[in-house]
PDB file of N, CA and C in Angstrom:
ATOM      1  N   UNK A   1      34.465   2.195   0.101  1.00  0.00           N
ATOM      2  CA  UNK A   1      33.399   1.838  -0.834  1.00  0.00           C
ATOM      3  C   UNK A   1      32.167   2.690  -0.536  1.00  0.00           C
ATOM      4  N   UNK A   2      31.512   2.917  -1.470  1.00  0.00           N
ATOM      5  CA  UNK A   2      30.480   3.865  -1.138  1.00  0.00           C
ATOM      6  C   UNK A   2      28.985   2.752  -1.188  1.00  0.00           C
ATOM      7  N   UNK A   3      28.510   3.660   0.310  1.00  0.00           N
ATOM      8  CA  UNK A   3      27.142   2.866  -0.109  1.00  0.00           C
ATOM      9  C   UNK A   3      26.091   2.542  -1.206  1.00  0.00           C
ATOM     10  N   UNK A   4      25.433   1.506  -0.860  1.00  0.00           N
ATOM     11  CA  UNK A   4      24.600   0.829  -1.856  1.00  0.00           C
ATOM     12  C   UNK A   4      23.291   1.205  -1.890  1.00  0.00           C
ATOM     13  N   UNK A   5      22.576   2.347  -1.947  1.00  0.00           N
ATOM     14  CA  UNK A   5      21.112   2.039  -1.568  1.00  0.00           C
ATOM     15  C   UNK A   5      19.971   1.525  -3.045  1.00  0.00           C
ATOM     16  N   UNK A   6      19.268   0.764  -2.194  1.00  0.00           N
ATOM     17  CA  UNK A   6      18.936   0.040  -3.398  1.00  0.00           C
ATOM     18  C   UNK A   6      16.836   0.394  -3.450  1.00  0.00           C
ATOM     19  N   UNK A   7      16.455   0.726  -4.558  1.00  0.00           N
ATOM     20  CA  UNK A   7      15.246   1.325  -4.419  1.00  0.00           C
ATOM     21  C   UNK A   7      13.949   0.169  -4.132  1.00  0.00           C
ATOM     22  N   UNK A   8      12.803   1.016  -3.642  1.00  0.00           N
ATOM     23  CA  UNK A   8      12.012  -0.273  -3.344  1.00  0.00           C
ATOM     24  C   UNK A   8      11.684  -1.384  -4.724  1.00  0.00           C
ATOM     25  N   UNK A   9      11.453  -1.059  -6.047  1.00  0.00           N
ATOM     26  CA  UNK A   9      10.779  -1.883  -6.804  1.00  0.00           C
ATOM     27  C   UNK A   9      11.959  -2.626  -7.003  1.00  0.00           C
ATOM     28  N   UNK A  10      13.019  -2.309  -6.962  1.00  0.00           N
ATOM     29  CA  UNK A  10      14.339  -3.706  -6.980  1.00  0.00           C
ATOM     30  C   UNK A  10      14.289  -4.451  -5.776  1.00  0.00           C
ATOM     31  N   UNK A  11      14.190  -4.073  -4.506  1.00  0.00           N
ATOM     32  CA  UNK A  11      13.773  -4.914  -3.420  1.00  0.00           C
ATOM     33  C   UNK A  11      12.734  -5.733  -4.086  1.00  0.00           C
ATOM     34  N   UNK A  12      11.773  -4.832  -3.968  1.00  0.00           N
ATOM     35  CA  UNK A  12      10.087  -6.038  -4.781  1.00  0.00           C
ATOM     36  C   UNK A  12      10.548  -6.904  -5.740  1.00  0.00           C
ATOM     37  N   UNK A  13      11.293  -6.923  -6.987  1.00  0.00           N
ATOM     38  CA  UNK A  13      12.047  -7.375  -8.033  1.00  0.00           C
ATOM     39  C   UNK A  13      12.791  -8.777  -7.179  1.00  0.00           C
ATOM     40  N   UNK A  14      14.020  -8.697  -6.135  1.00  0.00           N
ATOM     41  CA  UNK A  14      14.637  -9.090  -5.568  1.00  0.00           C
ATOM     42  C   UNK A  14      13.673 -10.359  -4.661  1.00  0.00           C
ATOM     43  N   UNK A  15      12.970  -9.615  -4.091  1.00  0.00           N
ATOM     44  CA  UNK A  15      11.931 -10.530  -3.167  1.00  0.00           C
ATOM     45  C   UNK A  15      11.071 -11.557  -4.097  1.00  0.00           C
ATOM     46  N   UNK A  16      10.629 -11.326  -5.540  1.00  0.00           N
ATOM     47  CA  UNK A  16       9.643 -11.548  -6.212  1.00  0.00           C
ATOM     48  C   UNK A  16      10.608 -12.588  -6.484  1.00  0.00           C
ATOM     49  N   UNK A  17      12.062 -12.574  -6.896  1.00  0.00           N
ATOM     50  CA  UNK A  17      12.576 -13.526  -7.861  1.00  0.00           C
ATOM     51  C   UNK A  17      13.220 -14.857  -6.460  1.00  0.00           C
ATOM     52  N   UNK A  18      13.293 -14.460  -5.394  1.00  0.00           N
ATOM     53  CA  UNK A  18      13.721 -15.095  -4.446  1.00  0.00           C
ATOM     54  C   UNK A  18      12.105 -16.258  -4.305  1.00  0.00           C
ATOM     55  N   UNK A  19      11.427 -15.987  -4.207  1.00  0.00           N
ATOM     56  CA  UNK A  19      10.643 -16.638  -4.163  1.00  0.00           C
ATOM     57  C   UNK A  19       9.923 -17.367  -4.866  1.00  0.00           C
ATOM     58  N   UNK A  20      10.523 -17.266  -6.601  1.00  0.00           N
ATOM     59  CA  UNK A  20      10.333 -18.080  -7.375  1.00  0.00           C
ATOM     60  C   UNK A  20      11.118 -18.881  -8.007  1.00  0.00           C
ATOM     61  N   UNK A  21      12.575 -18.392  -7.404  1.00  0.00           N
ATOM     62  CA  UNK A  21      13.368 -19.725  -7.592  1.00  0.00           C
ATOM     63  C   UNK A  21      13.296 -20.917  -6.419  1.00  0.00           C
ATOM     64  N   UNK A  22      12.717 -20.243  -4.989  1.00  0.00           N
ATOM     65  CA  UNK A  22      12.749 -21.017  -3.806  1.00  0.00           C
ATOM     66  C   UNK A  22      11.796 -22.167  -3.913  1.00  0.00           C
ATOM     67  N   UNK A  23      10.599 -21.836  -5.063  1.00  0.00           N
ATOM     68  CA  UNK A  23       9.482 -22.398  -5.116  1.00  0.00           C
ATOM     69  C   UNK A  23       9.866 -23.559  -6.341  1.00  0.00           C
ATOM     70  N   UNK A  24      10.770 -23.466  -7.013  1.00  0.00           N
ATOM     71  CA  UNK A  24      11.489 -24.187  -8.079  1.00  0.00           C
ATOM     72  C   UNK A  24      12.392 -25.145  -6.819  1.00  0.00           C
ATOM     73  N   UNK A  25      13.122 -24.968  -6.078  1.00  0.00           N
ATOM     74  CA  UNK A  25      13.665 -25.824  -5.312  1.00  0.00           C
ATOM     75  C   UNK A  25      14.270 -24.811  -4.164  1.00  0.00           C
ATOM     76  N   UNK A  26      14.130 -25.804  -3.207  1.00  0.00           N
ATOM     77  CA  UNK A  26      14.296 -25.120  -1.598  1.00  0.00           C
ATOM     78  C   UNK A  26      15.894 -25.170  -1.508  1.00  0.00           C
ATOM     79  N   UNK A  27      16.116 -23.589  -1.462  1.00  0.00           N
ATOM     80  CA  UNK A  27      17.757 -23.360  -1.356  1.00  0.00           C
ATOM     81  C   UNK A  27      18.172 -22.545  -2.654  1.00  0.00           C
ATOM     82  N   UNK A  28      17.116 -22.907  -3.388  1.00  0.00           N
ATOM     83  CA  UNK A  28      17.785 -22.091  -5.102  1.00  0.00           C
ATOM     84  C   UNK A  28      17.627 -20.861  -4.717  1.00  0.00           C
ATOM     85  N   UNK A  29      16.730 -19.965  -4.010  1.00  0.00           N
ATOM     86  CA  UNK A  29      16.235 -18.775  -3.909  1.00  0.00           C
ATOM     87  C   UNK A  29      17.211 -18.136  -2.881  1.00  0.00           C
ATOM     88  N   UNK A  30      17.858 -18.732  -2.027  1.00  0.00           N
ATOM     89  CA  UNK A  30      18.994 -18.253  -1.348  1.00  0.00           C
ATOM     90  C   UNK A  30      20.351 -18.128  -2.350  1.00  0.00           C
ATOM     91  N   UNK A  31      20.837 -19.597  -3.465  1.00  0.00           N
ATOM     92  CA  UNK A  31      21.565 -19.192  -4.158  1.00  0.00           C
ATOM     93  C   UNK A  31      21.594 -18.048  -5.165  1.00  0.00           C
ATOM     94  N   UNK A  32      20.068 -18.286  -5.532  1.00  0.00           N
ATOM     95  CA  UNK A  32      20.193 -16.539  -6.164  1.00  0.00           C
ATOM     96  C   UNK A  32      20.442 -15.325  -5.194  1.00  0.00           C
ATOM     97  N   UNK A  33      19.980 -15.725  -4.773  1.00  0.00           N
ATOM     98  CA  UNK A  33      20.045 -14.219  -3.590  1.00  0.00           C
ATOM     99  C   UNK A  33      21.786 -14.062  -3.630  1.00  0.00           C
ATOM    100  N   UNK A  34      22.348 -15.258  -3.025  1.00  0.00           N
ATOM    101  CA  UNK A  34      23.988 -14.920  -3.086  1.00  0.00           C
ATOM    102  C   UNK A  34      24.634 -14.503  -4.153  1.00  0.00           C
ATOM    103  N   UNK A  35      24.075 -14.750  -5.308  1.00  0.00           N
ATOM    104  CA  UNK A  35      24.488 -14.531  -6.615  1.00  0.00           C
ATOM    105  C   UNK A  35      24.534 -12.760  -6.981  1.00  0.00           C
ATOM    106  N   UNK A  36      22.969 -12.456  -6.002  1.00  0.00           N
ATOM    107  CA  UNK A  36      23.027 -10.571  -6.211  1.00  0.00           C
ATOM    108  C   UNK A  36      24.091 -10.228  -5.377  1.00  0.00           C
ATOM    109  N   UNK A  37      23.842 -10.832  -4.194  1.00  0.00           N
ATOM    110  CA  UNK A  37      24.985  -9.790  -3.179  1.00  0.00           C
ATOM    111  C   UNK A  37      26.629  -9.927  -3.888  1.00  0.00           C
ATOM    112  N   UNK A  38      26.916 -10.784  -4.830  1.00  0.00           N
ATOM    113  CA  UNK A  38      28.273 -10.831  -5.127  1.00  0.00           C
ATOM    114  C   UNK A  38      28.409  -9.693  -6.378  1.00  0.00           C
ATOM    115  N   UNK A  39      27.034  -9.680  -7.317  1.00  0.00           N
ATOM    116  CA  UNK A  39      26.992  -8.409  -7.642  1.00  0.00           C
ATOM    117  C   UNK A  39      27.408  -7.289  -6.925  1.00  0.00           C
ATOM    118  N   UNK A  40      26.057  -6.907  -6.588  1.00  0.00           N
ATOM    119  CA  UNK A  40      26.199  -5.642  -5.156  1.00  0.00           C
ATOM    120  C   UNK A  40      27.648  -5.049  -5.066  1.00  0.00           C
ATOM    121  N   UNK A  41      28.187  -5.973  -4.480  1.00  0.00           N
ATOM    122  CA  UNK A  41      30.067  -6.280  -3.918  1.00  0.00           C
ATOM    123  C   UNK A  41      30.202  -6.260  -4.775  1.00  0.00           C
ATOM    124  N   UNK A  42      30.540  -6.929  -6.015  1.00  0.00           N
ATOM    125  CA  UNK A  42      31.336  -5.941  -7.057  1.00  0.00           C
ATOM    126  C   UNK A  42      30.568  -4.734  -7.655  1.00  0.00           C
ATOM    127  N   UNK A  43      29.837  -4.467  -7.752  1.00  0.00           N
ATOM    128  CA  UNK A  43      29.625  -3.164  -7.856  1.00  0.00           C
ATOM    129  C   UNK A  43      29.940  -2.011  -6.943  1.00  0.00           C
ATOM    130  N   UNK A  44      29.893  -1.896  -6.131  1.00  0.00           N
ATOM    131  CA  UNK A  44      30.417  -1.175  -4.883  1.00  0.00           C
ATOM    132  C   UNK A  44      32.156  -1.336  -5.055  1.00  0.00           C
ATOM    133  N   UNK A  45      32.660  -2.276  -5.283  1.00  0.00           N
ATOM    134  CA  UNK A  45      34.444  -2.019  -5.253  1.00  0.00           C
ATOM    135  C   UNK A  45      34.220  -1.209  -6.479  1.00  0.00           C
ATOM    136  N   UNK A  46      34.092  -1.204  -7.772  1.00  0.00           N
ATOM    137  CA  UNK A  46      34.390  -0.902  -8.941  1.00  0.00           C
ATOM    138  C   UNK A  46      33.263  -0.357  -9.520  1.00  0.00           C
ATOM    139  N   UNK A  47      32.732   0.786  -9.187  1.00  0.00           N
ATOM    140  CA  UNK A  47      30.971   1.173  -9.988  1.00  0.00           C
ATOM    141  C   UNK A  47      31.180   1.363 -11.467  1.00  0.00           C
ATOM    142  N   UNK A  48      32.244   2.286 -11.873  1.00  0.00           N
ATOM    143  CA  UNK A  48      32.306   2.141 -13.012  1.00  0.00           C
ATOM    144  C   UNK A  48      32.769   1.032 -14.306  1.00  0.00           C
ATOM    145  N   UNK A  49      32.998   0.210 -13.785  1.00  0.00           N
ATOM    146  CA  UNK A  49      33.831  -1.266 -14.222  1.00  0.00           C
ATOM    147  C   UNK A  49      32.677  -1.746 -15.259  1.00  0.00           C
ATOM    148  N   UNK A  50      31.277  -1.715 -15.108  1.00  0.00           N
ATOM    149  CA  UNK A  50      30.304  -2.323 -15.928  1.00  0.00           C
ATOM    150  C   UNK A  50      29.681  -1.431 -17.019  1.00  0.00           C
ATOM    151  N   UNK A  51      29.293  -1.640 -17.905  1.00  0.00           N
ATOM    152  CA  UNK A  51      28.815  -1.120 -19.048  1.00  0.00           C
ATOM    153  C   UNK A  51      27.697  -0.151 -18.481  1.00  0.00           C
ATOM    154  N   UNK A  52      27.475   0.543 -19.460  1.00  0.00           N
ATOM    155  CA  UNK A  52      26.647   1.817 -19.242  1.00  0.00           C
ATOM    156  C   UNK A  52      25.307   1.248 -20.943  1.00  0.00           C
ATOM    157  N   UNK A  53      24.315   1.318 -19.782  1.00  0.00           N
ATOM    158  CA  UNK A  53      23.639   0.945 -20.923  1.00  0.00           C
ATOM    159  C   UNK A  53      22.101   1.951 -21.475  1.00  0.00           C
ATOM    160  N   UNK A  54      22.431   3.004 -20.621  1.00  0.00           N
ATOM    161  CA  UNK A  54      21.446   4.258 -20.969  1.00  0.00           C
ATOM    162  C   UNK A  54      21.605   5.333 -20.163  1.00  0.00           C
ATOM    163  N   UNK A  55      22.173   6.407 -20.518  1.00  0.00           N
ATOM    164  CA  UNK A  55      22.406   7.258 -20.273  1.00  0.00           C
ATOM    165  C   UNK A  55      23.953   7.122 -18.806  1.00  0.00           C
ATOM    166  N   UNK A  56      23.305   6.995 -18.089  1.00  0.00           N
ATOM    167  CA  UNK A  56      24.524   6.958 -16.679  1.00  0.00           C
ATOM    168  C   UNK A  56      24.168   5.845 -16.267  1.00  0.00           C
ATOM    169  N   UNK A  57      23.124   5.163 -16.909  1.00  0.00           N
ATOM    170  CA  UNK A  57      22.788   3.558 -16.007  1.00  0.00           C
ATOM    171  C   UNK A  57      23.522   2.708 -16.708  1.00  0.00           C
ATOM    172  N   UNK A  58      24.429   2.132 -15.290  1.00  0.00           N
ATOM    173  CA  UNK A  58      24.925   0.589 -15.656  1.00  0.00           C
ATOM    174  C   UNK A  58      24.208  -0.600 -15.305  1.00  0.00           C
ATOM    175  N   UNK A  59      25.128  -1.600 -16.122  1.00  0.00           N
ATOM    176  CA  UNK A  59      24.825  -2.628 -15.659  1.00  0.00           C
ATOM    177  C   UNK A  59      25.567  -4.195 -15.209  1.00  0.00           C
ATOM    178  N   UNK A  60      25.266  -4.848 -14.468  1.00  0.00           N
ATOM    179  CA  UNK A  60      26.320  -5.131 -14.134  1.00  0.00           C
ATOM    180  C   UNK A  60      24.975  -7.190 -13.985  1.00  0.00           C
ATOM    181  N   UNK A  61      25.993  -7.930 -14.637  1.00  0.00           N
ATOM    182  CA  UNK A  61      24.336  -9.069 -14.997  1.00  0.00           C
ATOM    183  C   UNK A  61      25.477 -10.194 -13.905  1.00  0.00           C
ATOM    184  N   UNK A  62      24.195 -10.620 -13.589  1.00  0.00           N
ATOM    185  CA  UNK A  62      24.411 -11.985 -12.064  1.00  0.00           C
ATOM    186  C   UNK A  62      24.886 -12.952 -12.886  1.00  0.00           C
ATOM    187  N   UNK A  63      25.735 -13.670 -12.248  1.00  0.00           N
ATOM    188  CA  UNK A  63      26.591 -15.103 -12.844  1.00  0.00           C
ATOM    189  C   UNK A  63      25.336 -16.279 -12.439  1.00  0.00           C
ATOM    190  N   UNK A  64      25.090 -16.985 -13.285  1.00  0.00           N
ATOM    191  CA  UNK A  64      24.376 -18.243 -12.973  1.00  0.00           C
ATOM    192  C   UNK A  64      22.798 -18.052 -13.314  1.00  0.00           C
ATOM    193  N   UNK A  65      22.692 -17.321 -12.801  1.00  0.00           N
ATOM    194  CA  UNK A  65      20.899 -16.769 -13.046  1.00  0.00           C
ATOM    195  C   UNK A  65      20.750 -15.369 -13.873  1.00  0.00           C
ATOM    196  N   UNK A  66      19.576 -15.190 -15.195  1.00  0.00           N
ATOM    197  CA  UNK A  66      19.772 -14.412 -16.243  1.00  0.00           C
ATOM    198  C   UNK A  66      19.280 -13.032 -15.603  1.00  0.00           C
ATOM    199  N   UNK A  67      19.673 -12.660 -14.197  1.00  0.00           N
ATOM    200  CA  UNK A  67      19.247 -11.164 -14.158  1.00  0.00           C
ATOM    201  C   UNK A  67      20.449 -10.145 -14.166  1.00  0.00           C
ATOM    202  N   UNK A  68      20.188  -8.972 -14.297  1.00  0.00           N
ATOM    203  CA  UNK A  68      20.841  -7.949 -14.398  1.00  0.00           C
ATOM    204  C   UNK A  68      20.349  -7.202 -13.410  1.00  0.00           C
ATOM    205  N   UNK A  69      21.758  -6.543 -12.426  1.00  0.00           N
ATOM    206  CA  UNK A  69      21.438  -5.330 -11.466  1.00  0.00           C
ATOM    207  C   UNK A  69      21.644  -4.199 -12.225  1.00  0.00           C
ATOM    208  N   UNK A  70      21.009  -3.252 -12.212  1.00  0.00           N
ATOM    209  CA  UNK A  70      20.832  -1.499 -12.962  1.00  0.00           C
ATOM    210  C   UNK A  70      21.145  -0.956 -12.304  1.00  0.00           C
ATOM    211  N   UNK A  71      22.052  -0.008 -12.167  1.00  0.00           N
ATOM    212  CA  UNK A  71      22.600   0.990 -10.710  1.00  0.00           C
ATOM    213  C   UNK A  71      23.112   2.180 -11.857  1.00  0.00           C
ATOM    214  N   UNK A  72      22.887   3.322 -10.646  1.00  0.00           N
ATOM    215  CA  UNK A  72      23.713   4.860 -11.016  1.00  0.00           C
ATOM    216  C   UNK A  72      24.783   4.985  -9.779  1.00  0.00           C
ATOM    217  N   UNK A  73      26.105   4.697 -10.517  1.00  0.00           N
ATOM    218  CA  UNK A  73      27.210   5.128  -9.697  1.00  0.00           C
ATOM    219  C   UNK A  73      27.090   7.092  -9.303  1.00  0.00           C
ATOM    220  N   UNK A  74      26.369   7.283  -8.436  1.00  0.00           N
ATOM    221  CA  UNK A  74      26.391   8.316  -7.897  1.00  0.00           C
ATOM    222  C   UNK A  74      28.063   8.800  -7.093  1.00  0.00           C
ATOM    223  N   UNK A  75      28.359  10.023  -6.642  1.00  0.00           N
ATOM    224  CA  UNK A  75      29.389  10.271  -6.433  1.00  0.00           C
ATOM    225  C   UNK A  75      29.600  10.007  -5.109  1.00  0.00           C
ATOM    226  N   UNK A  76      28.501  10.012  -4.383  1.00  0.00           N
ATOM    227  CA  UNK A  76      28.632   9.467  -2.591  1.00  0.00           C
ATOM    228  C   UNK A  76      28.176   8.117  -2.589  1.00  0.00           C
ATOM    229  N   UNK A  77      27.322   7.480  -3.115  1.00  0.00           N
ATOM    230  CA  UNK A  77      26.647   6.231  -3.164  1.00  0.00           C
ATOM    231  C   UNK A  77      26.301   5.320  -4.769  1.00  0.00           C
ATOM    232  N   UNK A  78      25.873   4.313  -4.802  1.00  0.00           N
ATOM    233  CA  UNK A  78      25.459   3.262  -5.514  1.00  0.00           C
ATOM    234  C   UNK A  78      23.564   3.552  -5.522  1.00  0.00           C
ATOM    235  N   UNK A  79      23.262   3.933  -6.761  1.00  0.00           N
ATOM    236  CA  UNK A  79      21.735   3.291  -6.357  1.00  0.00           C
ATOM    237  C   UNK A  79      21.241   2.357  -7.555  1.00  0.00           C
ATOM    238  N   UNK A  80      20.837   1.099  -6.780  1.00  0.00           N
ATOM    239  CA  UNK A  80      20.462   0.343  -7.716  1.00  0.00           C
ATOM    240  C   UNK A  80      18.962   0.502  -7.841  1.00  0.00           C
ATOM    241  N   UNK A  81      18.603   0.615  -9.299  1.00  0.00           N
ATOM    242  CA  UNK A  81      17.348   0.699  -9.925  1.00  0.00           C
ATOM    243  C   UNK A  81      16.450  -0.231  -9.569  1.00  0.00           C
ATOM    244  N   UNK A  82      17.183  -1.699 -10.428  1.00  0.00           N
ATOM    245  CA  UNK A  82      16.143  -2.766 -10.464  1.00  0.00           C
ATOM    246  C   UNK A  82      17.200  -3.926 -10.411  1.00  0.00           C
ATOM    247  N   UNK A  83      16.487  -4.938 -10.230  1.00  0.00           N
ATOM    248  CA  UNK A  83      17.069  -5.630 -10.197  1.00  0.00           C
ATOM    249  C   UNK A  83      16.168  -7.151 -11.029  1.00  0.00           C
ATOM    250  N   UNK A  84      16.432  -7.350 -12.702  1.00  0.00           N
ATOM    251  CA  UNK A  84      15.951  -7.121 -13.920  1.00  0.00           C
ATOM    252  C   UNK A  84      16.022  -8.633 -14.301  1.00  0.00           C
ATOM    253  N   UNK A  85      15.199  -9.084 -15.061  1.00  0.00           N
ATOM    254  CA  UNK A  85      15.256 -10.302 -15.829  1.00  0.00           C
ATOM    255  C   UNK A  85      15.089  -9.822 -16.900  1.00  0.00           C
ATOM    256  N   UNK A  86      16.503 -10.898 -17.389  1.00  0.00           N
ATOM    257  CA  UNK A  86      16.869 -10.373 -18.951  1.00  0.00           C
ATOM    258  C   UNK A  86      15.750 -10.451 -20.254  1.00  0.00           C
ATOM    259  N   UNK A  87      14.816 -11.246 -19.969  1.00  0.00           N
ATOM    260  CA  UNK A  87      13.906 -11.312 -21.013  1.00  0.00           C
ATOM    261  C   UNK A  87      12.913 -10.381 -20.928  1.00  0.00           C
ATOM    262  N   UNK A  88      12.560  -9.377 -19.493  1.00  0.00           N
ATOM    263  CA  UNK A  88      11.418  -8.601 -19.279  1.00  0.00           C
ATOM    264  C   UNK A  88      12.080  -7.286 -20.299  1.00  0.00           C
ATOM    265  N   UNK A  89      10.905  -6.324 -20.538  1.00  0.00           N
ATOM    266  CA  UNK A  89      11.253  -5.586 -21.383  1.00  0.00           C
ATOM    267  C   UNK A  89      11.809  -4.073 -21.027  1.00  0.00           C
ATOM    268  N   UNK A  90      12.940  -4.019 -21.576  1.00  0.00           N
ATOM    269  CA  UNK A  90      13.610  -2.798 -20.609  1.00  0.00           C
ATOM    270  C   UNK A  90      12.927  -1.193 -20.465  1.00  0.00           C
ATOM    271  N   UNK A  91      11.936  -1.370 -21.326  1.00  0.00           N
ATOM    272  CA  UNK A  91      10.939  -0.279 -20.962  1.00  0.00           C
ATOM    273  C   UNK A  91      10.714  -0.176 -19.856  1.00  0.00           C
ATOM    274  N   UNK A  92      10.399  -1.324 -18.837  1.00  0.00           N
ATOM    275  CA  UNK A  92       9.901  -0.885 -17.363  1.00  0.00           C
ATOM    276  C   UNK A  92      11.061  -0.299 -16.586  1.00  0.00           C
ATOM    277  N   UNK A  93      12.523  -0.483 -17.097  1.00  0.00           N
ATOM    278  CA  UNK A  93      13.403  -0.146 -15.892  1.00  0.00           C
ATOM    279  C   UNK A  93      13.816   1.012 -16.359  1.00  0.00           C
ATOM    280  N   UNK A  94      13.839   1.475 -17.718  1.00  0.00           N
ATOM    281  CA  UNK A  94      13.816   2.706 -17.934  1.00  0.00           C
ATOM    282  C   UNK A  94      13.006   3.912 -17.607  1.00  0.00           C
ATOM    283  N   UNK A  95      11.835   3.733 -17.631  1.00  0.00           N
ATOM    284  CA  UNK A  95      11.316   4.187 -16.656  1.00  0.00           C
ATOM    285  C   UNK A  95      11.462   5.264 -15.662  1.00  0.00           C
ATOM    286  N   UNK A  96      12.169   4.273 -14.403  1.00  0.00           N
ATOM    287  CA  UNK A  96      12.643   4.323 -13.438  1.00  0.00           C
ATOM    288  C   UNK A  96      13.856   5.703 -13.496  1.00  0.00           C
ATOM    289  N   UNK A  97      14.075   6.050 -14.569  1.00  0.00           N
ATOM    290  CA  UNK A  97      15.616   6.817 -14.526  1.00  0.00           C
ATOM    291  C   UNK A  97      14.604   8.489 -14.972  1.00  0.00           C
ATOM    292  N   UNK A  98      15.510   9.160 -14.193  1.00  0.00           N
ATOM    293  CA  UNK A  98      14.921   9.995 -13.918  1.00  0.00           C
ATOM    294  C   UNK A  98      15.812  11.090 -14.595  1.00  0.00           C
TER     295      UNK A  98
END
């Protein structure tokens, strides 16, 4: 499997949303959290398996909670963009693609 590296504003994204489901109830913000890493893991077995939703960016959306991970299956590695709530506007993660 090829590595995952994942950029800082999806960390920030990641951290931001962990802490506002934790603040909704103590433990939700860990279940989300588990919810990305099972992303992650499937993304990493199978990069190309998820839809392509601009240009080479896929996407690949969390079971249970409405976010979406954005990644470029690169040929040595995974890099995930953002890590996205479906209602924010995809202008900001586009952006990001270079």
């Amino acid at each position: 499997m090829p590595p995952v590296r994942i950029r800082p504003e999806a960390l920030d994204e990641l951290a931001e949303a962990w802490l506002w489901y934790e603040g909704q109830r103590e433990g939700l913000g860990d279940e989300f959290r588990s919810c990305v890493d099972v992303a992650m893991a499937e993304i990493a077995r199978e990069p190309l398996m998820w839809p392509r939703v601009r240009g080479d960016v896929r996407r690949r959306m969390t079971r249970r909670f409405p976010y979406a991970v954005l990644y470029l299956a690169e040929d040595d590695h995974i890099e995930v963009l953002a890590v996205f709530h479906s209602s924010r506007s995809p202008m900001e993660w586009k952006l990001r693609v270079r």
